[in-house]
Protein backbone atom coordinates (compact mmCIF):
# COMPACT_ATOMS: atom_id res chain seq x y z
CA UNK A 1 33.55 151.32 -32.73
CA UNK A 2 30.26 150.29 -34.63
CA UNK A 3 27.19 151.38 -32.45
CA UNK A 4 23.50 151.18 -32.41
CA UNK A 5 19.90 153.01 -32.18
CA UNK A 6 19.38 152.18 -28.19
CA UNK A 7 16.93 154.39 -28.09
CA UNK A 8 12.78 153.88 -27.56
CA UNK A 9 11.22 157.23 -27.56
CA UNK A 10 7.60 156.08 -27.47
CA UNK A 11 4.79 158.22 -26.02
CA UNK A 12 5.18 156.70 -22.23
CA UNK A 13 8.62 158.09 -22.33
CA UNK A 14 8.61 161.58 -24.00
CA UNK A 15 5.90 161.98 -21.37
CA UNK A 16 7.91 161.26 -18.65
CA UNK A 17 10.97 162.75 -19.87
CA UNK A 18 8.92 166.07 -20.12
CA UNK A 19 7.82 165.95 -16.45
CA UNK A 20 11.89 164.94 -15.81
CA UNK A 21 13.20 168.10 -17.18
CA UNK A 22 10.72 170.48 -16.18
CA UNK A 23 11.23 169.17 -12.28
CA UNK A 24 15.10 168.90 -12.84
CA UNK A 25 15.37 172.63 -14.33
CA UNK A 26 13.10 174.19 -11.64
CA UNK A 27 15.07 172.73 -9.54
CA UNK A 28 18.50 173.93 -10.97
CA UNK A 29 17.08 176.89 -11.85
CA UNK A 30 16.11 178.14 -8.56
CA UNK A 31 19.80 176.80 -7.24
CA UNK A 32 21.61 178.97 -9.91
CA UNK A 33 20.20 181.89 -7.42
CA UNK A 34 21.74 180.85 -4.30
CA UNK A 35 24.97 181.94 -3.53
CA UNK A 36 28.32 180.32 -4.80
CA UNK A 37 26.07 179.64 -7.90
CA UNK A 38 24.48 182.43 -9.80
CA UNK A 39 24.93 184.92 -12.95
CA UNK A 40 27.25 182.68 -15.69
CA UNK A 41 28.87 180.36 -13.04
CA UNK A 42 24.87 179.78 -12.10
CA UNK A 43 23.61 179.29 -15.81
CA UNK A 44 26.68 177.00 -16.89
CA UNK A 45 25.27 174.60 -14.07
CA UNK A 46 21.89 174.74 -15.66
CA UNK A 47 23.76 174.33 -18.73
CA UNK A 48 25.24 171.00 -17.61
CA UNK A 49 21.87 169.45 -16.40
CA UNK A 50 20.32 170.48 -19.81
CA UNK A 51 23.06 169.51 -22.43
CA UNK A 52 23.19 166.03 -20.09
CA UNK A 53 19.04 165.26 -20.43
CA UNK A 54 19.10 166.10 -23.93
CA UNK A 55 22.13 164.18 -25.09
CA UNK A 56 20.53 161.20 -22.50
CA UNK A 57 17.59 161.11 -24.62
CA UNK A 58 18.01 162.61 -28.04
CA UNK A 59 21.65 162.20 -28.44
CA UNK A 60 21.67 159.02 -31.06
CA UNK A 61 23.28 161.13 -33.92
CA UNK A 62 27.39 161.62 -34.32
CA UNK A 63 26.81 165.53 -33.98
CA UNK A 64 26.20 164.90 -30.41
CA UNK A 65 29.39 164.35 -29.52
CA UNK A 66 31.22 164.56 -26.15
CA UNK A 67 33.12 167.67 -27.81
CA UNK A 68 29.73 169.31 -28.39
CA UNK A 69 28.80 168.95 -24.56
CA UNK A 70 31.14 171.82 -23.25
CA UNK A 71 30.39 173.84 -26.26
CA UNK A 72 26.53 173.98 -25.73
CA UNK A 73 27.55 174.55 -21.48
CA UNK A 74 29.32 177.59 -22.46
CA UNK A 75 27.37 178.85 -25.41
CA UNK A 76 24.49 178.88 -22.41
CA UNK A 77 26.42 180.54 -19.72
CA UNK A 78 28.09 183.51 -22.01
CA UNK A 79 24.96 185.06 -23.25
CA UNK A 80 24.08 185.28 -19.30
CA UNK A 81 22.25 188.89 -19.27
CA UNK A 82 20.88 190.57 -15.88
CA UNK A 83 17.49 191.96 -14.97
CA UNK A 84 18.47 194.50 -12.82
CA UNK A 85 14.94 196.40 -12.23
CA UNK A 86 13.42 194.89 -14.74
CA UNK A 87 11.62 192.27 -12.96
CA UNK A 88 9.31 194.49 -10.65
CA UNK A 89 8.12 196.17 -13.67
CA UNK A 90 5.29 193.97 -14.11
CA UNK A 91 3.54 195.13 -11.07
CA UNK A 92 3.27 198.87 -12.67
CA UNK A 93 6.48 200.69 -11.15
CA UNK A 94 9.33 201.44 -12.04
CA UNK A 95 12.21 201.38 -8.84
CA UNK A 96 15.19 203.87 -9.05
CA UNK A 97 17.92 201.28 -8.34
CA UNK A 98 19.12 203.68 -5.70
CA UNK A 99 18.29 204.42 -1.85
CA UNK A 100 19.86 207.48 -1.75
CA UNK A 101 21.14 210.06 -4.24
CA UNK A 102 18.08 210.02 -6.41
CA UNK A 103 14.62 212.83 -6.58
CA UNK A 104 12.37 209.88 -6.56
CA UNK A 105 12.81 206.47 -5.69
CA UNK A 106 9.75 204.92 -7.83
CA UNK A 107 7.71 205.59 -10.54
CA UNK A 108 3.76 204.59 -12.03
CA UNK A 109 4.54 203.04 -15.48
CA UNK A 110 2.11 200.67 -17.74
CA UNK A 111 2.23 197.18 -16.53
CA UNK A 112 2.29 196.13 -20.06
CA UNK A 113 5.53 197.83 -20.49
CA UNK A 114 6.95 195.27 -17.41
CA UNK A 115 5.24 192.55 -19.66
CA UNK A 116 7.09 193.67 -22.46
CA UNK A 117 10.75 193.98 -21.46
CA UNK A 118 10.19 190.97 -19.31
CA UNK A 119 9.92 188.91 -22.80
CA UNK A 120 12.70 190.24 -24.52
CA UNK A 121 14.76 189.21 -21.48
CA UNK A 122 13.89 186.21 -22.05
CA UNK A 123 13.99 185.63 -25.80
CA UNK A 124 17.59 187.11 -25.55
CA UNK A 125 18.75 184.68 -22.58
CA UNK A 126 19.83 181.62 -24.14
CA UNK A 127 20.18 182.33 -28.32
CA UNK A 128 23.46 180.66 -28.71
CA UNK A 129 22.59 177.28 -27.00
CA UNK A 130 19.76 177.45 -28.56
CA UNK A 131 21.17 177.92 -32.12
CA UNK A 132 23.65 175.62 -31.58
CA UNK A 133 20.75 172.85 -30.01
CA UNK A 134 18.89 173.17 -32.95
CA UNK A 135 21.65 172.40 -35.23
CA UNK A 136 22.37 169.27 -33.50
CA UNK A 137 19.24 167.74 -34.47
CA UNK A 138 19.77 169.48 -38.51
CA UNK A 139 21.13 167.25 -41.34
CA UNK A 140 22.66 170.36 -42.60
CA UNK A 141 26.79 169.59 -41.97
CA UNK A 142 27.59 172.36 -39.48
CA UNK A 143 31.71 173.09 -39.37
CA UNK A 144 33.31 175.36 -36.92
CA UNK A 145 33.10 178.01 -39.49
CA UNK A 146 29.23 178.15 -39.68
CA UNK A 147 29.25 178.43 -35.67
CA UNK A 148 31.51 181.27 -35.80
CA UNK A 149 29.60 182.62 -38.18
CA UNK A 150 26.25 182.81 -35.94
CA UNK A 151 28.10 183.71 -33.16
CA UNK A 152 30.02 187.34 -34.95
CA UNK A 153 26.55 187.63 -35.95
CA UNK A 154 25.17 187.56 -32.73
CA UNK A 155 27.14 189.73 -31.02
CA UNK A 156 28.42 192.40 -33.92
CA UNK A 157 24.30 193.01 -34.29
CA UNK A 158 23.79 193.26 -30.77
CA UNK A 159 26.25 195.77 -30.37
CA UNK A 160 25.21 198.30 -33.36
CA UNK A 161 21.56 197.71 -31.52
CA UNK A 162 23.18 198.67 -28.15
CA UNK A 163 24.68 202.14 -29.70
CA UNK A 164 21.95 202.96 -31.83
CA UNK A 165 18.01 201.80 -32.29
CA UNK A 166 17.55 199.72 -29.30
CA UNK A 167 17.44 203.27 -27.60
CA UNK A 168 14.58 203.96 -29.48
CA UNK A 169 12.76 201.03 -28.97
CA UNK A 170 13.30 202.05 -25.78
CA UNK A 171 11.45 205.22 -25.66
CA UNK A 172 8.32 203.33 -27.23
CA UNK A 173 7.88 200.64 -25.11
CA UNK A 174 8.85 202.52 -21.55
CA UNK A 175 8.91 206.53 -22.40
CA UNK A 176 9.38 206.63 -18.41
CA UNK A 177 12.36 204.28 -18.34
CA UNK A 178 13.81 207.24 -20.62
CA UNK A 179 12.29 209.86 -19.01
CA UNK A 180 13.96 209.42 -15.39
CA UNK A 181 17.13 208.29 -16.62
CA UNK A 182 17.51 211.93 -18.14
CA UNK A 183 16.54 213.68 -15.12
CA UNK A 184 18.76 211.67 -12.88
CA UNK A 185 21.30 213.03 -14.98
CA UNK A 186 20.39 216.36 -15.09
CA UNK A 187 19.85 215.59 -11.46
CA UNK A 188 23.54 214.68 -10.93
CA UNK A 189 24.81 217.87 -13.29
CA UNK A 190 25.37 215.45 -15.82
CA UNK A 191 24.14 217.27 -19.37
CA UNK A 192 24.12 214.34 -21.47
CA UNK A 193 21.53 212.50 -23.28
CA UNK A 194 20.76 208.99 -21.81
CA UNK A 195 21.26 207.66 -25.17
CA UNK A 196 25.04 209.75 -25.17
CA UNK A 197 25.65 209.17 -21.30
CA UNK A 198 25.15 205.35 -22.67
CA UNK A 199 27.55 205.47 -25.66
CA UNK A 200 30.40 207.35 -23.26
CA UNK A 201 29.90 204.87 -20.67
CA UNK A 202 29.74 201.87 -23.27
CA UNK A 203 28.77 198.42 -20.84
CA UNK A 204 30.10 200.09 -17.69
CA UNK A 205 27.07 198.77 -15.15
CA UNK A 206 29.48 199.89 -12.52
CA UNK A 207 28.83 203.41 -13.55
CA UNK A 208 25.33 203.43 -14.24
CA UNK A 209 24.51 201.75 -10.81
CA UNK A 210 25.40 205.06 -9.34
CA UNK A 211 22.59 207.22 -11.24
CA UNK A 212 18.74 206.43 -10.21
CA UNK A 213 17.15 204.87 -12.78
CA UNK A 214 20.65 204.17 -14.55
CA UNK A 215 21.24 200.48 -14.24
CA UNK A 216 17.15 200.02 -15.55
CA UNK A 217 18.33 202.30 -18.60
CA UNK A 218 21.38 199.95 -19.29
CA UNK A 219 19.84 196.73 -19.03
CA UNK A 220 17.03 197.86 -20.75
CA UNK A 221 18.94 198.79 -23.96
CA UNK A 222 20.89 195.63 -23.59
CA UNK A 223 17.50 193.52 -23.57
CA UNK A 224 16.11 194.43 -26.27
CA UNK A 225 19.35 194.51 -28.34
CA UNK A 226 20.28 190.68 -27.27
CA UNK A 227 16.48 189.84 -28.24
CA UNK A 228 16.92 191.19 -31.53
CA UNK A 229 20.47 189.63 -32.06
CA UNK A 230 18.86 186.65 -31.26
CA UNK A 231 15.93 186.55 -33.79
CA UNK A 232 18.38 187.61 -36.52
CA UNK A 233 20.86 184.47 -35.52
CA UNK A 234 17.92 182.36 -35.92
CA UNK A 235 16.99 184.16 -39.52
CA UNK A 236 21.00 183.92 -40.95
CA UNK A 237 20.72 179.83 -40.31
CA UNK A 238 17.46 180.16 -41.93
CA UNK A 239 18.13 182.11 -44.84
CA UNK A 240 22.61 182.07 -45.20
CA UNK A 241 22.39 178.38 -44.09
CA UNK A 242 18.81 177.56 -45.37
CA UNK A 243 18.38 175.61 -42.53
CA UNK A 244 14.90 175.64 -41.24
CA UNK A 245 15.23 173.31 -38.42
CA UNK A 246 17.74 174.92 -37.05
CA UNK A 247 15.82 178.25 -37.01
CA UNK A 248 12.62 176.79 -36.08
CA UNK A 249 14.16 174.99 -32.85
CA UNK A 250 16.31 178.17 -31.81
CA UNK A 251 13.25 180.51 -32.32
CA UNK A 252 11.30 178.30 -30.07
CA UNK A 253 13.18 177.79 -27.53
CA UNK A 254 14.01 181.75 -27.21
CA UNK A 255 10.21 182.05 -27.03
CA UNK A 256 9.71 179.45 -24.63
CA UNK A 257 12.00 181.19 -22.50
CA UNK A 258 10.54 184.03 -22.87
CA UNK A 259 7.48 182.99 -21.85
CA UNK A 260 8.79 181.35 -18.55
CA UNK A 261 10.92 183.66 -17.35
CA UNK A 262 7.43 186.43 -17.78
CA UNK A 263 4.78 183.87 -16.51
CA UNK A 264 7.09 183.32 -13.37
CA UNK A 265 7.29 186.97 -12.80
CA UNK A 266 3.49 186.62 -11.18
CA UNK A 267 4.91 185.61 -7.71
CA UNK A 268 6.94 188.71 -7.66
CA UNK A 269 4.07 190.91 -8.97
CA UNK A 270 2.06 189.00 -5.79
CA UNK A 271 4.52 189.24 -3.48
CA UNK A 272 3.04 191.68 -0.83
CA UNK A 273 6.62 193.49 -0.81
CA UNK A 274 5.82 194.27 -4.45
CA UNK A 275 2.64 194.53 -5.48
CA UNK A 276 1.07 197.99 -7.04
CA UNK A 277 -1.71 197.52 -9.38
CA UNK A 278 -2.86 194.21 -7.92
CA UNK A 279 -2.98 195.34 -4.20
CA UNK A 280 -6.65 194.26 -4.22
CA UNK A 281 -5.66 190.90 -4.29
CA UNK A 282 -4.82 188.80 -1.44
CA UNK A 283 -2.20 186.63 -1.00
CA UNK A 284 -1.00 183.92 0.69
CA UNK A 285 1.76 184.68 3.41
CA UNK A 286 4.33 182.83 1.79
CA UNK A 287 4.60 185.06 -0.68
CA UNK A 288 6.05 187.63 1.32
CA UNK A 289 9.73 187.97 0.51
CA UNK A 290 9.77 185.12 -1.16
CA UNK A 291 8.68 185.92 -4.81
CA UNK A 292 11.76 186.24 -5.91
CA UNK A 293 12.88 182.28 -5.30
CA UNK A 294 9.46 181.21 -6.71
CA UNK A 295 10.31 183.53 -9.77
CA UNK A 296 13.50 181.06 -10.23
CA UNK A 297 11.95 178.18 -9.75
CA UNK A 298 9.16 178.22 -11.67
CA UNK A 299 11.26 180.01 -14.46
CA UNK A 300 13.16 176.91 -14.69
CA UNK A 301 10.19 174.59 -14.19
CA UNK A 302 8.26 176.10 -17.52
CA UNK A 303 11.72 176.75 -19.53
CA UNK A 304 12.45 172.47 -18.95
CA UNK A 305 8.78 171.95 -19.56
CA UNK A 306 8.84 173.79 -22.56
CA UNK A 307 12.21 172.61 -23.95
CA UNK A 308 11.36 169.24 -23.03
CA UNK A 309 7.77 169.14 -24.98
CA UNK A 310 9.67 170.93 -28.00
CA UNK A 311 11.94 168.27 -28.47
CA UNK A 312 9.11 165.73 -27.79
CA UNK A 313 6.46 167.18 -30.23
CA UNK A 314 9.13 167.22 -33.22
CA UNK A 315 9.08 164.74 -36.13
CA UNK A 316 9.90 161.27 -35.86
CA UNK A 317 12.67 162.05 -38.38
CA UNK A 318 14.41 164.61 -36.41
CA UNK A 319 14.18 162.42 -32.94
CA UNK A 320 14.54 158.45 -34.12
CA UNK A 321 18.58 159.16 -34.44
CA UNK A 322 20.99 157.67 -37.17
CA UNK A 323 20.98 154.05 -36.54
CA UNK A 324 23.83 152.40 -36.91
CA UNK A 325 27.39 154.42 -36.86
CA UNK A 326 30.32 155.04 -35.92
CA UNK A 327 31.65 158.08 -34.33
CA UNK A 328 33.81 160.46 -36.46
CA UNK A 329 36.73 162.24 -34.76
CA UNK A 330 35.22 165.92 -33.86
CA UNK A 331 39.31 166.43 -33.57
CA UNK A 332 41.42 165.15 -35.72
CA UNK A 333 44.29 165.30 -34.06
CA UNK A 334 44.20 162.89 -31.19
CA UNK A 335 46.52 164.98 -28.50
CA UNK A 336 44.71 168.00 -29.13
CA UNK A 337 41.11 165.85 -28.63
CA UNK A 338 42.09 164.13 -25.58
CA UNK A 339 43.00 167.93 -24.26
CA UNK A 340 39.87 169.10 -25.17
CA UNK A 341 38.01 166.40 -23.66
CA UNK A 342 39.73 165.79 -20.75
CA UNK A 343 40.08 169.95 -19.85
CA UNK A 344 36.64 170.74 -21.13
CA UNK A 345 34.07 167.89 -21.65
CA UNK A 346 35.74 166.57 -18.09
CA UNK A 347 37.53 169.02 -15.85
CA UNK A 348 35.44 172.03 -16.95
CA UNK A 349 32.02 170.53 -16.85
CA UNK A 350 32.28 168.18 -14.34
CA UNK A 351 34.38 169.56 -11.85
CA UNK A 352 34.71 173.43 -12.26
CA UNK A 353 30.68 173.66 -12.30
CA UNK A 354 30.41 172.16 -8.96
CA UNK A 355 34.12 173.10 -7.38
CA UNK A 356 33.43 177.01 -7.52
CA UNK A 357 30.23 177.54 -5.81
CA UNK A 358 31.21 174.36 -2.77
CA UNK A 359 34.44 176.18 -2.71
CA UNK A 360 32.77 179.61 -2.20
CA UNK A 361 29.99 178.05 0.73
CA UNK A 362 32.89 176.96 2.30
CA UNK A 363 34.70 180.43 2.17
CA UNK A 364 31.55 181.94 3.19
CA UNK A 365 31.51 179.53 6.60
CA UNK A 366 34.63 179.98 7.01
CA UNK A 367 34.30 184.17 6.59
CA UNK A 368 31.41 183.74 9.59
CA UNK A 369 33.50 181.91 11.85
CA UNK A 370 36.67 184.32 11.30
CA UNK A 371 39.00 182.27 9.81
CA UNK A 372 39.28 183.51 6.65
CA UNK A 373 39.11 187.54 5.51
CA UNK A 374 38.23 187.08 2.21
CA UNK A 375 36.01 184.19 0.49
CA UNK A 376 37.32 185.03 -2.90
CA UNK A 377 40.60 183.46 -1.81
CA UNK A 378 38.80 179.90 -0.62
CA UNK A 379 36.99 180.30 -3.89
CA UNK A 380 40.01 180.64 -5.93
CA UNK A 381 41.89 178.31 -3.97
CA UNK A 382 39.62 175.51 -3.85
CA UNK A 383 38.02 175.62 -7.70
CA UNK A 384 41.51 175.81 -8.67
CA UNK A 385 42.47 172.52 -6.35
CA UNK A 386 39.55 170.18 -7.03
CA UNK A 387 39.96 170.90 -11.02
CA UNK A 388 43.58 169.94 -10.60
CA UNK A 389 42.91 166.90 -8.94
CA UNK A 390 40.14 166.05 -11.40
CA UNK A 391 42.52 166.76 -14.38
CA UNK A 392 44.69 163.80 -13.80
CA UNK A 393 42.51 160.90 -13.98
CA UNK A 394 40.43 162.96 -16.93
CA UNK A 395 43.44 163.24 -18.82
CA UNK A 396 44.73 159.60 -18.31
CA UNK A 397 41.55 158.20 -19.76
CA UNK A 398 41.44 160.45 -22.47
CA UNK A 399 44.99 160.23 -23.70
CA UNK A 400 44.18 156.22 -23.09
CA UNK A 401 41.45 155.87 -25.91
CA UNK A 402 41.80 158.99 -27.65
CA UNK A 403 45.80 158.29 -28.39
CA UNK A 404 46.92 155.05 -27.42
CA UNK A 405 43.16 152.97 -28.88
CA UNK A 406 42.44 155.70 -31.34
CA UNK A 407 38.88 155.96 -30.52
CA UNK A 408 36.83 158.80 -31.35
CA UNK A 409 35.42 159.21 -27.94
CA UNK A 410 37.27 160.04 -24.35
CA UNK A 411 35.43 156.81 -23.08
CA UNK A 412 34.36 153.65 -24.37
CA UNK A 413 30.88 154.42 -24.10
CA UNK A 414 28.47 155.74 -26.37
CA UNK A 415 27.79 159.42 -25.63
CA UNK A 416 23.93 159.30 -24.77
CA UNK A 417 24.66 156.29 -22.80
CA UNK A 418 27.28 157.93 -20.39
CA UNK A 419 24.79 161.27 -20.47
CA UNK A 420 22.16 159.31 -19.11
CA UNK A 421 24.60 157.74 -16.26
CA UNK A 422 26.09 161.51 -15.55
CA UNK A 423 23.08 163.66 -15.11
CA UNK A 424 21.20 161.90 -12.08
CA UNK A 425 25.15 161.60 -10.21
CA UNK A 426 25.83 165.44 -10.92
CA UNK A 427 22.07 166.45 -9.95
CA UNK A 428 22.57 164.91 -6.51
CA UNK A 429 26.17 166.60 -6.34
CA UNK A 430 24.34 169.77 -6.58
CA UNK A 431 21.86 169.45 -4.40
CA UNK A 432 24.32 168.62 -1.86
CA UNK A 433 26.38 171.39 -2.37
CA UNK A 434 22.73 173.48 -2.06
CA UNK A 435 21.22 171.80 0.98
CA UNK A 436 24.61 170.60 3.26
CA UNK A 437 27.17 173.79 2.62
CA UNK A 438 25.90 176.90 4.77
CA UNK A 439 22.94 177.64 2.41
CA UNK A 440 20.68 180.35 5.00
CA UNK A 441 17.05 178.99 4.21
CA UNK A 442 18.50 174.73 5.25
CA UNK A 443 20.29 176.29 8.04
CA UNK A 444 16.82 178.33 9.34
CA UNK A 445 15.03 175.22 8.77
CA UNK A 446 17.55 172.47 10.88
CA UNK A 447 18.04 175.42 13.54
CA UNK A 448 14.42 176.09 14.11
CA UNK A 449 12.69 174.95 17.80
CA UNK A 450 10.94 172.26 17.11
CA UNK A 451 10.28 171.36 20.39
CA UNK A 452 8.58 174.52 21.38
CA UNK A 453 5.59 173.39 19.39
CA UNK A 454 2.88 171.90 21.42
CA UNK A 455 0.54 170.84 18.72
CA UNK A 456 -0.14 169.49 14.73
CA UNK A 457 -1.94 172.59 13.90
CA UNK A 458 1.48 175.38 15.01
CA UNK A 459 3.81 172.71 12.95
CA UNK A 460 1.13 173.07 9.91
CA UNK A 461 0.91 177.27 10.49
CA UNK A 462 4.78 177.06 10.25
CA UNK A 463 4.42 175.30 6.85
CA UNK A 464 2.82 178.58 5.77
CA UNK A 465 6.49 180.55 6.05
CA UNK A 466 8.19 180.72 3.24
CA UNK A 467 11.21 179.20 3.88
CA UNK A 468 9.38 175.99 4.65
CA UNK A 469 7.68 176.25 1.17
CA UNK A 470 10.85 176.55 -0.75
CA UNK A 471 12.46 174.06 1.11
CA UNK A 472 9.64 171.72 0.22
CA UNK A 473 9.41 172.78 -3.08
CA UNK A 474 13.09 171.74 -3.66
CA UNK A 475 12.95 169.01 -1.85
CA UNK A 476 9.94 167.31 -3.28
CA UNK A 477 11.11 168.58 -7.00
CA UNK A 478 14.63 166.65 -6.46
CA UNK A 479 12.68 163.42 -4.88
CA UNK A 480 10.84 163.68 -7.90
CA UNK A 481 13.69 163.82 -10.27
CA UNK A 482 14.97 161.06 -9.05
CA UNK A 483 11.82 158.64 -8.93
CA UNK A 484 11.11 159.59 -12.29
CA UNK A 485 13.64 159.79 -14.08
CA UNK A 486 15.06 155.73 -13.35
CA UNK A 487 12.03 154.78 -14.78
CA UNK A 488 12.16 157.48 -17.87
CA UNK A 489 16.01 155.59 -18.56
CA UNK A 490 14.84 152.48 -18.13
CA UNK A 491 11.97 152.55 -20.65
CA UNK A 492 14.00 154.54 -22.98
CA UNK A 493 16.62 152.35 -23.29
CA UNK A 494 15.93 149.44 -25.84
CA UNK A 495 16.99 146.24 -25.01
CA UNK A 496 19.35 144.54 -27.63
């Protein structure tokens, strides 16, 4: 199955394509913090919109296979960390995690300190996908072995960091973060270090969310060791693998989300709920309560900006693809591929993704109306039910071409090509699951009396709450998805 460049990345396009992403990751972004999405579940959806607009544009090369979408999904979603009380630390406190049980609920630390932590979180967020991005676009030969490799690296260094200096580091960027964590203990009759209390308690958040200041302490040290593991990932494939593309594009895009997810944090550092050392400064009435959904969109907005003019700015050689090729088996065993494919590439990322958080609205409506005791079960029931029902079909067409036609691909189509066909269907299957299935802020907004307003200028004071402005926001960031990115495709794709 012979197949050719069908690409045209010229200026016109990268530009577009750069405004694409960045409106198409706000926007899944911000959704990834609504409920039925969020934590992994949340970031393997943001996962699948990424892998999809990169492959759509940049995927003319046989490593970007259909095998590697999955991979990259779930190399995204696993390295999922949490902020806890991080987030607020920006604004010059520090908040006790607790509402009860603890000598002080809040502390004065250095804004800088907030500004600090804030980056690590976000170098450490996504080190695996990115790795594993950057050696998709490396001539170096990647095997499974090499990926293995950088992943024990990963995680065996992040763990010696998490039970030894990222404590330290700890102390030196927020002494305070230390400082309360140890007198909540002593607080408690606990007579353990917080470095010791850490080690005996090894990863149990459960545990440390019931000592003030506890679950900051944790997360913390778990920051700053995942940002570290992460630089060091990026310095094995430069140095073990000598691969300097590959460590270039994985330390950039850990910085550039590092820089979005800390640039974002303004809106909760304005947010009038929030704000400490910048109470001086007015702000719009928006704001209030509603930093925290900026925060995730405009996280997502800079990350896909940033990705998106990454991948833009490199060289020609990097982006122009291979040309003419054929597809190589990632498998070589064509039962075990078509399983792959048709559980993974198909069921999981297709299906799953988008199964578990409509199943969960649905449990949740259900819960309200008292029909259901427990959403979990709906959840379970329904993710479980819709990836059945996708498997069959999945696995017909895979076993199809991967066994009976021997093709190296699930479906006779070039991978970019079906990419670029995939991500505008699955972006509109999310934002129907977001705006149609019991989501609080569309509900507000279709339940709200318009007909008690007597004039233009109480519908435009209205506009001011901040429902209405995320609701906009969304809104106008998925019609704009979807008017540019047609014409993005249609320029990219070179006529034969």
């Amino acid at each position: 199955m012979e197949l050719t460049q069908t690409r045209n990345l010229s200026p016109a396009v990268k530009t577009l394509s750069i405004f694409v992403c960045a409106v198409m990751t706000g926007f899944m972004w911000r959704d990834r913090g609504s409920h039925g999405f969020g934590s992994m579940w949340g970031m393997f959806a943001v996962g699948v919109a990424l892998v999809l607009f990169i492959f759509a544009f940049y995927g003319n090369r046989k490593k970007m296979s259909y095998e590697a979408i999955p991979a990259a999904v779930i190399l995204l979603g696993i390295t999922n960390g949490g902020w806890g009380t991080l987030n607020h630390q920006i604004g010059g406190y520090l908040g006790s995690g607790m509402d009860e049980l603890s000598f002080v609920q809040q502390v004065e630390i250095n804004p800088f300190s907030g500004v600090g932590i804030m980056l690590l979180l976000g170098f450490g967020w996504m080190p695996l996908f990115a790795v594993f991005i950057g050696s998709l676009f490396s001539k170096r030969d990647y095997k499974i072995r090499h990926y293995v490799i950088l992943i024990a690296v990963y995680y065996v260094v992040m763990l010696a960091l998490q039970a030894s200096l990222s404590h330290f580091i700890l102390k030196f960027i927020n002494p305070q973060a230390v400082e309360y964590f140890a007198k909540s203990l002593e607080f408690q009759g606990i007579t353990d270090s917080p470095m010791m209390a850490y080690l005996k308690h090894f990863g149990d958040a459960g545990w440390a969310k019931k000592i003030a200041f506890g679950r900051n302490y944790f997360t913390s040290v778990e920051v700053i060791s995942s940002a570290i593991s992460a630089l060091v990932t990026s310095l094995v494939a430069l140095i073990a693998f000598r691969d300097k593309v590959t460590a270039l594009i994985s330390t950039a895009m850990n910085f550039i989300c590092a820089l979005s997810i800390t640039l974002a944090d303004i809106f909760l550092v304005l947010d009038p709920q929030n704000r400490r050392w910048l109470t001086h400064i007015g702000a719009p009435r928006f704001l209030t309560n509603n930093g925290w959904p900026l925060w995730e969109f405009f996280t997502g907005f800079l990350l896909g900006l940033g990705i998106a003019l990454l991948l833009a700015c490199l060289p020609k050689k990097l982006t122009e693809g291979e040309g003419r090729f054929e597809y190589e088996p990632a498998i070589a065993d064509n039962k075990i591929r078509a399983a792959y494919n048709a559980v993974l590439t198909f069921v999981f990322t297709f299906a799953v993704t988008l199964a578990r958080p409509l199943s969960m609205r649905i449990g949740s409506l259900l819960l309200e109306k008292g029909i259901v005791s427990d959403e979990e079960i709906i959840t379970i029931i329904g993710t479980v039910a819709i990836g059945v029902i996708a498997f069959i079909p999945c696995v017909i067409i895979a076993k199809k071409n991967a066994v009976s036609r021997g093709l190296a691909v699930p479906v006779k189509m070039r991978t970019d090509d079906f990419c670029m066909k995939a991500l505008p269907a699955y972006i509109a299957a999310i934002a129907g699951i977001m705006f149609l299935t019991g989501d609080s802020m569309t509900e507000t907004l279709i339940t709200f009396p318009y007909r008690t307003l007597k004039n233009p200028s109480e519908f435009l004071g209205i506009l001011k709450d901040g429902h209405w402005v995320i609701f906009l926001l969304l809104i106008s960031a998925f019609l704009l998805f979807n008017i540019l990115y047609p014409i993005a495709a249609k320029k990219a794709v070179r006529k034969k």
